[in-house]
PDB file of N, CA and C in Angstrom:
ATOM      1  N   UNK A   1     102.043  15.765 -32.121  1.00  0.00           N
ATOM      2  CA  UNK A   1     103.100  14.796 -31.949  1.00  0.00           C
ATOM      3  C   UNK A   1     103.461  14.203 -33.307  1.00  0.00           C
ATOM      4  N   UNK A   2     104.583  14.025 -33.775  1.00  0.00           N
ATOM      5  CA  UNK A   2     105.266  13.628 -34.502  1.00  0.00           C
ATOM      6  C   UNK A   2     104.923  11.798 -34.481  1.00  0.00           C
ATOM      7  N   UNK A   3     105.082  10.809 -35.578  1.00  0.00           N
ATOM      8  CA  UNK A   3     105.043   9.168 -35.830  1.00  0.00           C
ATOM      9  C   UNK A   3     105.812   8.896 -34.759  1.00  0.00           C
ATOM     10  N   UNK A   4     107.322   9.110 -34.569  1.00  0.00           N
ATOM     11  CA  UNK A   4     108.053   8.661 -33.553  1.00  0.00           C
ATOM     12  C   UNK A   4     107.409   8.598 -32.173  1.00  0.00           C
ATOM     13  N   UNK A   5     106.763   9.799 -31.684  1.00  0.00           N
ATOM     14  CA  UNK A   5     106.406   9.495 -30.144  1.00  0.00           C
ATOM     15  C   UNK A   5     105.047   8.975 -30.555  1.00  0.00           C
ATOM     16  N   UNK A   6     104.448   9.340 -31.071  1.00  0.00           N
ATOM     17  CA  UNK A   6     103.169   8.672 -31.633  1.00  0.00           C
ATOM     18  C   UNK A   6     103.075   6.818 -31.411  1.00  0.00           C
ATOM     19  N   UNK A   7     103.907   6.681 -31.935  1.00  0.00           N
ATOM     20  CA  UNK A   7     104.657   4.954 -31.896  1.00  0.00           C
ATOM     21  C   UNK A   7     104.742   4.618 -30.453  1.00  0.00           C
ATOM     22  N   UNK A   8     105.980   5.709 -30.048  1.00  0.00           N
ATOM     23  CA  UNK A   8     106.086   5.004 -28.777  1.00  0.00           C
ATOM     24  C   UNK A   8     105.495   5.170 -27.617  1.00  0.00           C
ATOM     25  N   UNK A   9     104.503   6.038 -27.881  1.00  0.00           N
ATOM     26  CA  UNK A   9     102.796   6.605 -26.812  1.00  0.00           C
ATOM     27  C   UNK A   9     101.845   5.212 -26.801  1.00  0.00           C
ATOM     28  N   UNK A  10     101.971   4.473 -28.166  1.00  0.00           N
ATOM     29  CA  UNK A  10     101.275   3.784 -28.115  1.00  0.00           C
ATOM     30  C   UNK A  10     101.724   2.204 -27.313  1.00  0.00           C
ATOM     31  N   UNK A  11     102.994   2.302 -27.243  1.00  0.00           N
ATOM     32  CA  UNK A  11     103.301   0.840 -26.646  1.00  0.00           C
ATOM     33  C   UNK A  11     103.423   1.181 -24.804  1.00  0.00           C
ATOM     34  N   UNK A  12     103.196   2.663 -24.483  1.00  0.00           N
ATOM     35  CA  UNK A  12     103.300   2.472 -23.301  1.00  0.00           C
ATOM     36  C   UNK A  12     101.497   2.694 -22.515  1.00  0.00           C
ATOM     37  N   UNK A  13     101.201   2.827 -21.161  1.00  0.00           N
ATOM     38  CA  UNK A  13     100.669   2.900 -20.639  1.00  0.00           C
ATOM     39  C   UNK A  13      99.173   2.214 -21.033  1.00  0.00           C
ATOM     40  N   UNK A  14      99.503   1.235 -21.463  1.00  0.00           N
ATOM     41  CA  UNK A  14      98.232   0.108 -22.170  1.00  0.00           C
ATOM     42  C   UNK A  14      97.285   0.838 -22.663  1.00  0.00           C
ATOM     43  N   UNK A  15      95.840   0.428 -22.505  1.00  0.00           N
ATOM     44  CA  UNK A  15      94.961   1.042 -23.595  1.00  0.00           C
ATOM     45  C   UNK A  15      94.715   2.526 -23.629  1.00  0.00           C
ATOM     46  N   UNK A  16      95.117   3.238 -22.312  1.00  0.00           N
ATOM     47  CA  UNK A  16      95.297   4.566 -22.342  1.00  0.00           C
ATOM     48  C   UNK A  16      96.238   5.423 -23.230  1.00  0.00           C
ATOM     49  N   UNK A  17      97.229   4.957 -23.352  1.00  0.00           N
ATOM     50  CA  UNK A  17      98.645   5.206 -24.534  1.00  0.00           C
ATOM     51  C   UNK A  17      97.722   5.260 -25.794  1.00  0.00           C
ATOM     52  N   UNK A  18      97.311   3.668 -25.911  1.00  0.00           N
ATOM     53  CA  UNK A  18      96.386   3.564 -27.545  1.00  0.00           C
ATOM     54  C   UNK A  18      95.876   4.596 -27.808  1.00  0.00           C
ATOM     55  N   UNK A  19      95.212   5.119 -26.681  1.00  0.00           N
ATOM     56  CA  UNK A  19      93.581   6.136 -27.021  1.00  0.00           C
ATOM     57  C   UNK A  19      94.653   7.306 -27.259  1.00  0.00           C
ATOM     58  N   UNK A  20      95.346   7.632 -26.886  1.00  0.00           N
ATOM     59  CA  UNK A  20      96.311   8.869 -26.568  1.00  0.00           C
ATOM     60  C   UNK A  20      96.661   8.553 -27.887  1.00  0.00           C
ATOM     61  N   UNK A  21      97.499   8.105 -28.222  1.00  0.00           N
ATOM     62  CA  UNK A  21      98.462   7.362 -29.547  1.00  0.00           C
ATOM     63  C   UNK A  21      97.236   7.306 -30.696  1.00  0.00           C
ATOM     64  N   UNK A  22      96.186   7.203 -30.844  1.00  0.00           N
ATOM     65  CA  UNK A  22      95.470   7.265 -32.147  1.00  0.00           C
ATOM     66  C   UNK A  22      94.533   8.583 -32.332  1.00  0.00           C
ATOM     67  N   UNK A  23      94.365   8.685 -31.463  1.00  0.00           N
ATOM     68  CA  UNK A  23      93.420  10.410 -31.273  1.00  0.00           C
ATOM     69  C   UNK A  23      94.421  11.843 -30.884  1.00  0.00           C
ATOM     70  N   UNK A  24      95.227  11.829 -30.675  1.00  0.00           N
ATOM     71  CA  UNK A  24      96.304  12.804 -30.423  1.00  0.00           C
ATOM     72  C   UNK A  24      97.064  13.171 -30.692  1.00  0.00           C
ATOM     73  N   UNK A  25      97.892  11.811 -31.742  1.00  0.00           N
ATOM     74  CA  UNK A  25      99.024  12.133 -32.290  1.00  0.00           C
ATOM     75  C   UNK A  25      98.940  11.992 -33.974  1.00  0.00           C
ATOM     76  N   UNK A  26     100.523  11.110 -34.305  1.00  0.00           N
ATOM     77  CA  UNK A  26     100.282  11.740 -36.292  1.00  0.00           C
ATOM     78  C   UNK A  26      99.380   9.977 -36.189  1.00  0.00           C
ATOM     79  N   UNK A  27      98.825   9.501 -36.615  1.00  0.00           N
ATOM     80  CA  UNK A  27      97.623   8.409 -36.787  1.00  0.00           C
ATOM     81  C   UNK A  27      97.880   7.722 -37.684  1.00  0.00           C
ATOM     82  N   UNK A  28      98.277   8.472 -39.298  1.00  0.00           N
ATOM     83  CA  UNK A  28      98.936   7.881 -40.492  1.00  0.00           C
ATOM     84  C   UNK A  28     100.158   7.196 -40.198  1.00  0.00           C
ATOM     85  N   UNK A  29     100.833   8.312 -39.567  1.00  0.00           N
ATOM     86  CA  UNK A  29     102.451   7.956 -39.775  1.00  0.00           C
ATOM     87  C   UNK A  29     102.896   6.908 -38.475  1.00  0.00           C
ATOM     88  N   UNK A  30     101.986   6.429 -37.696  1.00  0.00           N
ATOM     89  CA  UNK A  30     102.072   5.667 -36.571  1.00  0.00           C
ATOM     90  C   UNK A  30     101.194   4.648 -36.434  1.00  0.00           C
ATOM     91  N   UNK A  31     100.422   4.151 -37.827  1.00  0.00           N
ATOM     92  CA  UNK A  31      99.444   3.043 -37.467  1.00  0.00           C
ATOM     93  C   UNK A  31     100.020   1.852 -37.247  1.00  0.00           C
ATOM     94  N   UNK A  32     101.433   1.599 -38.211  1.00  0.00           N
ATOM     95  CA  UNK A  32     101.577   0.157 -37.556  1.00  0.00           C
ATOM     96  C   UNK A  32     102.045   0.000 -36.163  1.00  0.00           C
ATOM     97  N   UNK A  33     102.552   0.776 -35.560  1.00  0.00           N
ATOM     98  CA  UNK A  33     102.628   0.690 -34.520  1.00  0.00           C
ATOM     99  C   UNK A  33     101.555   0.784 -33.458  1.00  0.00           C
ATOM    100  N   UNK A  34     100.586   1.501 -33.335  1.00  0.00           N
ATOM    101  CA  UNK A  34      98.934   1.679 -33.116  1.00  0.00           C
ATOM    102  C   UNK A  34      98.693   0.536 -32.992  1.00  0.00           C
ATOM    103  N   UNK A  35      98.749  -0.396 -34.336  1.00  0.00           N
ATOM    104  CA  UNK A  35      98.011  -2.143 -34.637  1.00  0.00           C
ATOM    105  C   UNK A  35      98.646  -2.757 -34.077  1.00  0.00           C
ATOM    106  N   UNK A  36     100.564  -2.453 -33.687  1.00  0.00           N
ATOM    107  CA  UNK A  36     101.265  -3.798 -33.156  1.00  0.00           C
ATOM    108  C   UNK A  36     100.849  -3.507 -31.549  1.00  0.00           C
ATOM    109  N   UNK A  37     101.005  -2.726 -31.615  1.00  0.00           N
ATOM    110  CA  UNK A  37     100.666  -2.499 -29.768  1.00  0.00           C
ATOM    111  C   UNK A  37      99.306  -2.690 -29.329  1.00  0.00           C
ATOM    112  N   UNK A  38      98.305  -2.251 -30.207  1.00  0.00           N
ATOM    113  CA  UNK A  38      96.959  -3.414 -29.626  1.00  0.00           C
ATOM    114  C   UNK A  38      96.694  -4.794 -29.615  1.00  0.00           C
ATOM    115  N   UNK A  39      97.486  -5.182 -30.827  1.00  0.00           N
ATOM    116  CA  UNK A  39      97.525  -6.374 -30.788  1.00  0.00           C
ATOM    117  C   UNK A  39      98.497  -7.330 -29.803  1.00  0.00           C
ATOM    118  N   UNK A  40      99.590  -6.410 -29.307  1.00  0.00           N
ATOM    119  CA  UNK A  40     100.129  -6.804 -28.068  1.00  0.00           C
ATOM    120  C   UNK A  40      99.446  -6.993 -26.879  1.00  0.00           C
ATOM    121  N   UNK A  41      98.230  -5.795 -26.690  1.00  0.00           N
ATOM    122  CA  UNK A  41      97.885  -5.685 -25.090  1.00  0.00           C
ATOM    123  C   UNK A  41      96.668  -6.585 -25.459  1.00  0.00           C
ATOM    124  N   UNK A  42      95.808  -6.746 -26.512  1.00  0.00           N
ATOM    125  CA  UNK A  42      95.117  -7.858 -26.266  1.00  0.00           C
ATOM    126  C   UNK A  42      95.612  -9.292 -26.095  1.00  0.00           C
ATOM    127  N   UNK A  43      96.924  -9.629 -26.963  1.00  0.00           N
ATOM    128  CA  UNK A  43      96.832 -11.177 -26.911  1.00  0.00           C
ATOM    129  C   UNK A  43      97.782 -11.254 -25.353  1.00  0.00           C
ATOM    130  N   UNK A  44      98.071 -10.149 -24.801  1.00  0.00           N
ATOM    131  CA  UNK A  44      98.790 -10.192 -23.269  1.00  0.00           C
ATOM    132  C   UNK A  44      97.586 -10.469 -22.194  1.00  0.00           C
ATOM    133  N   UNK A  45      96.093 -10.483 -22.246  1.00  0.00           N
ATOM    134  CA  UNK A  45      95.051 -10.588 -21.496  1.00  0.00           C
ATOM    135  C   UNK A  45      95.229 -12.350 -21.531  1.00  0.00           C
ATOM    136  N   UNK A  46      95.673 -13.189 -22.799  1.00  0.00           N
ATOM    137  CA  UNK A  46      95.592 -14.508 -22.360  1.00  0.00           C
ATOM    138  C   UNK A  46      96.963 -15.025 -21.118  1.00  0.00           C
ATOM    139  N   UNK A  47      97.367 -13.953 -20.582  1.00  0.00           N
ATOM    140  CA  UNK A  47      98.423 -14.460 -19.815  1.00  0.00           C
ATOM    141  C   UNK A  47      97.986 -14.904 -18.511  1.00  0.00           C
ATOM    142  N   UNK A  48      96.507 -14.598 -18.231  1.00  0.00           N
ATOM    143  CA  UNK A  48      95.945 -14.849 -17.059  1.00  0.00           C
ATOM    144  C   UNK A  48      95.642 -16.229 -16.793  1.00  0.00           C
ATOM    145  N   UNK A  49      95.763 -17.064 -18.143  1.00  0.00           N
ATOM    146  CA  UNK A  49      95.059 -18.253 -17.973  1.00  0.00           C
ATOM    147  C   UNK A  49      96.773 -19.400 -17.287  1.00  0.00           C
ATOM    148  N   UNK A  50      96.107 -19.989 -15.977  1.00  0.00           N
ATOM    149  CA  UNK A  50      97.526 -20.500 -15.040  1.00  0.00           C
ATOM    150  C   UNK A  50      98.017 -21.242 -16.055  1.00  0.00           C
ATOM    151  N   UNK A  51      99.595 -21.307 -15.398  1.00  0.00           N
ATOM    152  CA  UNK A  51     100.819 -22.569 -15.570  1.00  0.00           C
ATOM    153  C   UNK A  51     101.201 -21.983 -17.517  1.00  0.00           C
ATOM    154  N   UNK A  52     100.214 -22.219 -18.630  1.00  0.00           N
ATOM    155  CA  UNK A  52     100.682 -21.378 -19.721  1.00  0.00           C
ATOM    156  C   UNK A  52     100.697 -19.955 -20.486  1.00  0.00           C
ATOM    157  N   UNK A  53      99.978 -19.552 -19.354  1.00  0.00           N
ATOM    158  CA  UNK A  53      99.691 -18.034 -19.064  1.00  0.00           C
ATOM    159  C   UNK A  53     100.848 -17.273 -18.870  1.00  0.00           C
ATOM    160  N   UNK A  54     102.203 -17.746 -17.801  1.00  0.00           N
ATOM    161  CA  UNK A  54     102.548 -16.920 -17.474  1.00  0.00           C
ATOM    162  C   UNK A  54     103.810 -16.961 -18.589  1.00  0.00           C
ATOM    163  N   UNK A  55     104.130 -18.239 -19.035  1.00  0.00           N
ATOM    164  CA  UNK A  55     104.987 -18.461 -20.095  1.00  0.00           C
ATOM    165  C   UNK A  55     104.479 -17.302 -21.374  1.00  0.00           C
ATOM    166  N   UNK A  56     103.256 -17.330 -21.455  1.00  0.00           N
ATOM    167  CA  UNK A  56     103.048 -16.579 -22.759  1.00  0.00           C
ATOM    168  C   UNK A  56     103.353 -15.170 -22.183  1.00  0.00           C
ATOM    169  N   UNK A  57     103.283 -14.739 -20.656  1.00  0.00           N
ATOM    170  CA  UNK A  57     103.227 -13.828 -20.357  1.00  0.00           C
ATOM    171  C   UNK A  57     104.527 -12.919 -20.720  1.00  0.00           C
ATOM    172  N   UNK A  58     105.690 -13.451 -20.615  1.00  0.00           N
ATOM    173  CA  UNK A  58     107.026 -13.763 -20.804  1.00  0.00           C
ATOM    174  C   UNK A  58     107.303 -13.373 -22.149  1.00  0.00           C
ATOM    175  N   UNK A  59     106.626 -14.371 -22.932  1.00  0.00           N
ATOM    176  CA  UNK A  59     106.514 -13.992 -24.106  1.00  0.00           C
ATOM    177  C   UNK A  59     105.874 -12.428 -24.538  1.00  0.00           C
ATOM    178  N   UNK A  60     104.556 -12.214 -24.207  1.00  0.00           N
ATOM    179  CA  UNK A  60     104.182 -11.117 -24.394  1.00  0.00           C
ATOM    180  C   UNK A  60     104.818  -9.264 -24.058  1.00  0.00           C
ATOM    181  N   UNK A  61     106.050  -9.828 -22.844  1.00  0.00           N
ATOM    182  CA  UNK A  61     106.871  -8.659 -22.588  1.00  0.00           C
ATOM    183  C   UNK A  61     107.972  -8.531 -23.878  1.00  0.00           C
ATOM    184  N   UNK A  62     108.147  -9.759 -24.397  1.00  0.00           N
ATOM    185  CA  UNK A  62     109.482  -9.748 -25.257  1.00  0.00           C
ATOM    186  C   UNK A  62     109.072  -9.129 -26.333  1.00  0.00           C
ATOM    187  N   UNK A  63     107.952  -9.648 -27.045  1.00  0.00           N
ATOM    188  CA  UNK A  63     107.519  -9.018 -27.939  1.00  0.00           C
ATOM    189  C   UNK A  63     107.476  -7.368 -27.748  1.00  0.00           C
ATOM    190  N   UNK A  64     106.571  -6.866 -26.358  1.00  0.00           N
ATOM    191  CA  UNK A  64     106.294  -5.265 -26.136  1.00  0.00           C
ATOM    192  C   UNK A  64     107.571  -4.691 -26.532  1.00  0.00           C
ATOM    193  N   UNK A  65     108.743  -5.247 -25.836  1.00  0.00           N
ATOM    194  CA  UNK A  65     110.280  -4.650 -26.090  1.00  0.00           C
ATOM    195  C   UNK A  65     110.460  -4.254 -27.221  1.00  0.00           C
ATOM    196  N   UNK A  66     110.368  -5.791 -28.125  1.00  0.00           N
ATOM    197  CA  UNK A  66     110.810  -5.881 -29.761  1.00  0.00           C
ATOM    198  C   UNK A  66     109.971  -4.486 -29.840  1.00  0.00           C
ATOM    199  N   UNK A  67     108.356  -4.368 -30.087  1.00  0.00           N
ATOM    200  CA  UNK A  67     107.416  -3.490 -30.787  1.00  0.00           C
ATOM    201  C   UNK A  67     108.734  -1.912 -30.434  1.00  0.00           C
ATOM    202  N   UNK A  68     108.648  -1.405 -29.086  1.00  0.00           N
ATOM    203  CA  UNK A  68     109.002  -0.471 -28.670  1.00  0.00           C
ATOM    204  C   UNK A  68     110.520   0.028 -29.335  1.00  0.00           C
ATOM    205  N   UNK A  69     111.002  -0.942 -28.827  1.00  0.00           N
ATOM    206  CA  UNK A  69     112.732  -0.615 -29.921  1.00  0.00           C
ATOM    207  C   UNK A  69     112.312  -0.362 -31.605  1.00  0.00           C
ATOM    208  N   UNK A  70     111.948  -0.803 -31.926  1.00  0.00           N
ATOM    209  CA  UNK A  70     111.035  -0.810 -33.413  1.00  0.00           C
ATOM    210  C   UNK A  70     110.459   0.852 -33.455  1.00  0.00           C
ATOM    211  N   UNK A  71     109.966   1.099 -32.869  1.00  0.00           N
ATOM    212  CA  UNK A  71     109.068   2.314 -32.780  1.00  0.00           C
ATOM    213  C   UNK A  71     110.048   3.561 -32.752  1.00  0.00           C
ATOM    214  N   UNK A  72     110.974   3.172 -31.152  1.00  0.00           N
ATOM    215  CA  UNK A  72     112.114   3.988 -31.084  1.00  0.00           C
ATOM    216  C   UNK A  72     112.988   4.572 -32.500  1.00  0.00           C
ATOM    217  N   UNK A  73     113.307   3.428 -33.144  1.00  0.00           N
ATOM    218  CA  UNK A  73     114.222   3.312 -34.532  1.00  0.00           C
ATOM    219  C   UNK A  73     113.600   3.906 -35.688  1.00  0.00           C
ATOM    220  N   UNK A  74     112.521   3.545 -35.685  1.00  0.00           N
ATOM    221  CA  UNK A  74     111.047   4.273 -36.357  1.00  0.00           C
ATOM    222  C   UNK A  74     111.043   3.547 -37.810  1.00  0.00           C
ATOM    223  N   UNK A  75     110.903   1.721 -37.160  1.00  0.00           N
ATOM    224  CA  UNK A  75     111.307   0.925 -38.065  1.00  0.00           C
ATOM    225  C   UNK A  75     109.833   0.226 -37.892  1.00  0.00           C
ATOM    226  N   UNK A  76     109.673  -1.002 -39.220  1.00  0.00           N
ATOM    227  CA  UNK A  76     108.166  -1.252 -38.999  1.00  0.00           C
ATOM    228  C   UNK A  76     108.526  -2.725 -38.900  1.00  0.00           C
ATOM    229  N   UNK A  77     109.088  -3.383 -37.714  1.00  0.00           N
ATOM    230  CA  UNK A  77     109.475  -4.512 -37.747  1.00  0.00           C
ATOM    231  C   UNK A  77     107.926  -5.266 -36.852  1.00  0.00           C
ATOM    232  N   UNK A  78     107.933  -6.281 -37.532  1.00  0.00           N
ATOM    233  CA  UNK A  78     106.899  -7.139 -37.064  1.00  0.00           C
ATOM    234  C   UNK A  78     106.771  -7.994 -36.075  1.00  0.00           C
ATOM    235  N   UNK A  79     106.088  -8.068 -34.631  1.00  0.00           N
ATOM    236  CA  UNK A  79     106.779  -8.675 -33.503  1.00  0.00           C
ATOM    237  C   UNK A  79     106.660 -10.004 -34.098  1.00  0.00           C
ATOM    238  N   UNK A  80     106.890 -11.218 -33.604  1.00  0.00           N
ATOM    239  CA  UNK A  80     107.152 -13.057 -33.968  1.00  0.00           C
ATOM    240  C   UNK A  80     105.994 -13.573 -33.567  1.00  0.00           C
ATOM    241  N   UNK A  81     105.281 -14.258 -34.567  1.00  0.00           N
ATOM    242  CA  UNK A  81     103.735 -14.976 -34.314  1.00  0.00           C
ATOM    243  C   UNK A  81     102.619 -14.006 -34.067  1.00  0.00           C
ATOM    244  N   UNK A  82     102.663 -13.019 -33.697  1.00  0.00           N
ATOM    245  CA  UNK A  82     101.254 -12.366 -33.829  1.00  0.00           C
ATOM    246  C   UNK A  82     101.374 -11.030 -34.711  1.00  0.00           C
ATOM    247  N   UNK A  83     102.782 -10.350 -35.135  1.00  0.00           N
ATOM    248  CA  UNK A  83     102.617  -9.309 -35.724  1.00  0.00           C
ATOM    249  C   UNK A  83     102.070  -9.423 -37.000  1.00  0.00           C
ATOM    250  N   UNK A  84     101.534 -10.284 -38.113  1.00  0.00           N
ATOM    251  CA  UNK A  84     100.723 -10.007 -39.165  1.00  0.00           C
ATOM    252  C   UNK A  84      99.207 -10.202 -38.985  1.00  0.00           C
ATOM    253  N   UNK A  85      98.978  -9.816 -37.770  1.00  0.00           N
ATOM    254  CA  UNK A  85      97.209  -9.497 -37.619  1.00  0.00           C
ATOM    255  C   UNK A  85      97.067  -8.331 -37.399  1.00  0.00           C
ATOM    256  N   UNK A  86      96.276  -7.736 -38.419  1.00  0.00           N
ATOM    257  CA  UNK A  86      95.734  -6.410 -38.632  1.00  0.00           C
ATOM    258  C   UNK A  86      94.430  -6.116 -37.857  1.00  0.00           C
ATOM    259  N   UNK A  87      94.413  -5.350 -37.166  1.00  0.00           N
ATOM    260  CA  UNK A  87      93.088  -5.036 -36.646  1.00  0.00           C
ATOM    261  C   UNK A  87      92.448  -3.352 -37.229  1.00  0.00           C
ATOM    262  N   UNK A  88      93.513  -2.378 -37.002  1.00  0.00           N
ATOM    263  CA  UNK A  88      93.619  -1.387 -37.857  1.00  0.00           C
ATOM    264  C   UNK A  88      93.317  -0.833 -39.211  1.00  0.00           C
ATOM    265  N   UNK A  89      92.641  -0.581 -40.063  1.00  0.00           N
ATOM    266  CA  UNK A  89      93.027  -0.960 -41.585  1.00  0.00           C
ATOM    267  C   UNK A  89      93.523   0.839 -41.606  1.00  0.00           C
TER     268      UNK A  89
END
């Protein structure tokens, strides 16, 4: 697989995509996307917590969008408030 689907393997089907998306596809040419999309589906686990949970939850789809259109374009745009945490190096 080519960075492009690589990217966008990784923003779909949650941590299964990831595993798919870093072991399967191009790895180099798709890490920031790899890092934005884990770092999406983890900080989306705080959506469970009631009443500001679901607001962030809200939040956490907008961002997935942003990541995904980003990926699509095969642009390295940074989602708002959590995209400069690296977990990836």
């Amino acid at each position: 697989m080519d960075a492009k689907v690589t990217g966008i393997i990784a923003y779909f089907f949650g941590i299964i995509g990831l595993i798919i998306a870093y072991f399967g596809g191009d790895k180099e040419g798709a890490k920031f996307h790899i890092n934005q999309a884990l770092v999406i589906f983890l900080f989306s686990l705080l959506s469970a917590v009631p009443l500001i949970g679901w607001i962030w939850g809200i939040f956490m789809i907008v961002c997935w969008v942003m990541g995904l259109i980003a990926a699509c374009k095969q642009e390295e745009t940074r989602v708002p408030l959590i995209g400069n945490i690296q977990i990836l190096k």
